[in-house]
Protein backbone atom coordinates (compact mmCIF):
# COMPACT_ATOMS: atom_id res chain seq x y z
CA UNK A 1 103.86 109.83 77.03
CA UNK A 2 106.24 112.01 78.76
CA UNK A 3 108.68 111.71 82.00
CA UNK A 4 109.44 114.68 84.01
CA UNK A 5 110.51 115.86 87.22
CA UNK A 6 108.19 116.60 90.10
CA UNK A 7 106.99 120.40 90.26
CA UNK A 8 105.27 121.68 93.05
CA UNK A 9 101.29 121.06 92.40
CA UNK A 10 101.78 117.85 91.46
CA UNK A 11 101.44 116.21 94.91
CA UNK A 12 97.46 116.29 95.08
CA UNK A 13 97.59 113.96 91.56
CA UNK A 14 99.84 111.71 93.08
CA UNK A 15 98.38 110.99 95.77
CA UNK A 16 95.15 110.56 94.92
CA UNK A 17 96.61 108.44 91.96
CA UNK A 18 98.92 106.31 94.94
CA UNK A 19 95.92 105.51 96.79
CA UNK A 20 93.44 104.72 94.02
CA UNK A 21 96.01 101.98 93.10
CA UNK A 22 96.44 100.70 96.24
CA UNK A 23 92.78 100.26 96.61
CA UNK A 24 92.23 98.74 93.05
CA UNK A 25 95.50 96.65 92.75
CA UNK A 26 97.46 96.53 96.15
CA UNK A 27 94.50 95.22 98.45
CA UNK A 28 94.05 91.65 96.83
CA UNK A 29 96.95 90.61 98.08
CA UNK A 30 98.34 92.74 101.09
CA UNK A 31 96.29 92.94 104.56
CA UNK A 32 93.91 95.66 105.09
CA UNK A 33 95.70 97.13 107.78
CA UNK A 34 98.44 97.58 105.77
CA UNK A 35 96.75 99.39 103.01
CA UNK A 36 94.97 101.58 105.59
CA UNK A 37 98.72 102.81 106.79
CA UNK A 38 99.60 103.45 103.69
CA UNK A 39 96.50 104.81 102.18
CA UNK A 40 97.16 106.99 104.85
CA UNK A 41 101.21 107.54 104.40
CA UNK A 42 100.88 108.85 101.05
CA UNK A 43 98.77 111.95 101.62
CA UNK A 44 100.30 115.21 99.50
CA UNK A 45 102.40 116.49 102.31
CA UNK A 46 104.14 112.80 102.42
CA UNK A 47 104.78 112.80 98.56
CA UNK A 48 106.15 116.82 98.83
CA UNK A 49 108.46 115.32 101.24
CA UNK A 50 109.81 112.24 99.21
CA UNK A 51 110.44 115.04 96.40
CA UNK A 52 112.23 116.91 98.66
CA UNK A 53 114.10 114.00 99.80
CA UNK A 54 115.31 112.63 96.37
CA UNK A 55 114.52 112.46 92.77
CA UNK A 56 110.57 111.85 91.85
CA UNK A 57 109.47 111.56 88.64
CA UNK A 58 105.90 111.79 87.17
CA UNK A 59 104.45 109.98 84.09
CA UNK A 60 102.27 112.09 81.99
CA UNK A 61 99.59 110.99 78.99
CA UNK A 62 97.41 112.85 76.98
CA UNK A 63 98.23 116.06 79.89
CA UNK A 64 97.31 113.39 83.16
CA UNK A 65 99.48 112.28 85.69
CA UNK A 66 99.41 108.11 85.28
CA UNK A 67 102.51 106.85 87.08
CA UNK A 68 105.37 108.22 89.25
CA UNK A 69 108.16 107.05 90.96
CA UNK A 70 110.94 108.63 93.68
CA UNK A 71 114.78 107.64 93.72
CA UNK A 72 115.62 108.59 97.08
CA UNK A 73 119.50 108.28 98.96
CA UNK A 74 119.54 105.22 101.87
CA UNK A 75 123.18 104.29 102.98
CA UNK A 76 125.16 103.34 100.51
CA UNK A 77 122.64 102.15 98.37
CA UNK A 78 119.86 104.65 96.93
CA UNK A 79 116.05 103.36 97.41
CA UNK A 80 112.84 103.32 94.87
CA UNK A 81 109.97 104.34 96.81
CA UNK A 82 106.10 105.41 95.90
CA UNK A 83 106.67 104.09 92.18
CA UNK A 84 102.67 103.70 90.98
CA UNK A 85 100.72 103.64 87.84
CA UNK A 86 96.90 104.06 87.69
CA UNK A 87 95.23 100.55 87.37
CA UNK A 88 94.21 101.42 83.77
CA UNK A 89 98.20 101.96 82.83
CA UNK A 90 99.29 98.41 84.00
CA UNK A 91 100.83 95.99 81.93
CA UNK A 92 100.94 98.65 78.88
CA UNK A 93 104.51 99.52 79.09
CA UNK A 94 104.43 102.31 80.85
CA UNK A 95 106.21 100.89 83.57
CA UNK A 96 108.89 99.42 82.00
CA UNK A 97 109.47 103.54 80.48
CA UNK A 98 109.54 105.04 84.00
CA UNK A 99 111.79 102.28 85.79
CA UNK A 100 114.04 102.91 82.82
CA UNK A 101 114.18 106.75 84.10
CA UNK A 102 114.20 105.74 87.48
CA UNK A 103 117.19 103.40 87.39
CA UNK A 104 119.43 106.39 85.17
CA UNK A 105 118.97 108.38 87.80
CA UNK A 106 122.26 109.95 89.16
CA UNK A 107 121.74 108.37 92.68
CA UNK A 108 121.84 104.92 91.19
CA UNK A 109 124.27 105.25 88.35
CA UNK A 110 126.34 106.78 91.15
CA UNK A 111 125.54 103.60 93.73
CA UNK A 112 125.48 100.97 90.89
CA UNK A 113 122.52 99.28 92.57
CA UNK A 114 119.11 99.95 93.99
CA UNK A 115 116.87 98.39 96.28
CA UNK A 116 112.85 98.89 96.90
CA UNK A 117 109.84 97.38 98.45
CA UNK A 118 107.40 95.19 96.44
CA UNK A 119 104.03 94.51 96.97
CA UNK A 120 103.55 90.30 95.58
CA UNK A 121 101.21 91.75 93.22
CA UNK A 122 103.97 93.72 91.66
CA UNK A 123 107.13 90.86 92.04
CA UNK A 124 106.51 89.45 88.58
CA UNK A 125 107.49 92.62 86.90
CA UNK A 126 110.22 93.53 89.29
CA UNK A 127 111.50 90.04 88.40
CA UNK A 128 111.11 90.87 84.20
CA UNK A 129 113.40 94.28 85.30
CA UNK A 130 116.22 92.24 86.46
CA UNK A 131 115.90 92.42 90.01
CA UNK A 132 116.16 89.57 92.30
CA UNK A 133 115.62 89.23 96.17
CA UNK A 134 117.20 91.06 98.46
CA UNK A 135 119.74 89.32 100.43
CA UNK A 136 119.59 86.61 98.30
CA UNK A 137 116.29 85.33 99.18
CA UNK A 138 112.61 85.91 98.64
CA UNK A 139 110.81 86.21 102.15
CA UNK A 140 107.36 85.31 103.16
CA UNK A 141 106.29 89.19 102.97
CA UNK A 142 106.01 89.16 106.29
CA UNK A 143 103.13 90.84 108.50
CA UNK A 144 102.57 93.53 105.87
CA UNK A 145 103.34 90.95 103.00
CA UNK A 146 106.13 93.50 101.47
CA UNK A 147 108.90 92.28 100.07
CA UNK A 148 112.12 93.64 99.59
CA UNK A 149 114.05 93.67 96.11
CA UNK A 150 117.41 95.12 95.00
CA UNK A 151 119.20 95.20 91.05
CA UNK A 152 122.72 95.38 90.19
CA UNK A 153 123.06 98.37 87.11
């Protein structure tokens, strides 16, 4: 397994690799109309852009992109966005290695906390990483059953 910084080219993997796990792993428990927007959100040219934006990050194995992740500046308080493993990856560890890299990233070692947007299916291991419920309180999800989560570092 190796960690490394996004290079133009990789934006086709990862977003084919984004939107296979939002189909597999996302869609049993978040409406269909929000998986179509973001099915549709993270096309290459959206991914390119986060890049641009911030700090992304891509998990390789055995020479194929399984996971990435994007640190990206918001306010005062920097933002972990698009962070996705392939369905296959899940619950291996891999995970755990690239939130690791994502939270010693200079924008939140700088900010001393981070903040990002959870899918329910993915709370339990936001909640094994330390981090706890946004303003202090886990909310319904909402329409698009997303739920916000931030971590003190």
């Amino acid at each position: 397994m190796e960690i490394k910084l996004f290079c133009s080219g990789n934006e086709h993997p990862i977003s084919s690799l984004i939107r296979r796990t939002l189909v597999e792993v996302n869609a049993t428990d978040c409406p269909s109309h929000e998986i179509a927007y973001l099915y549709g959100k993270y096309e290459p040219d959206t991914i390119a852009e986060i890049a641009k934006a911030g700090h992304t990050y891509v998990l390789w194995h055995d020479g194929k992109i399984i996971g990435c992740g994007s640190v990206v500046p918001d306010e005062n308080t920097p933002e972990i966005v698009a962070a996705f493993l392939l369905p296959e990856y899940i619950g291996r560890g891999y995970g755990r290695k690239l939130f690791e890299v994502l939270e010693s990233d200079e924008l939140c070692t700088i900010a001393g906390r981070v903040w990002l947007t959870s899918s329910v299916t993915a709370t339990p291991f936001y909640e094994k990483m330390g981090y706890t419920y946004r303003f202090g309180y886990r909310n319904s999800g909402g329409e698009d059953n997303l739920i916000e989560m931030e971590k003190s570092l």
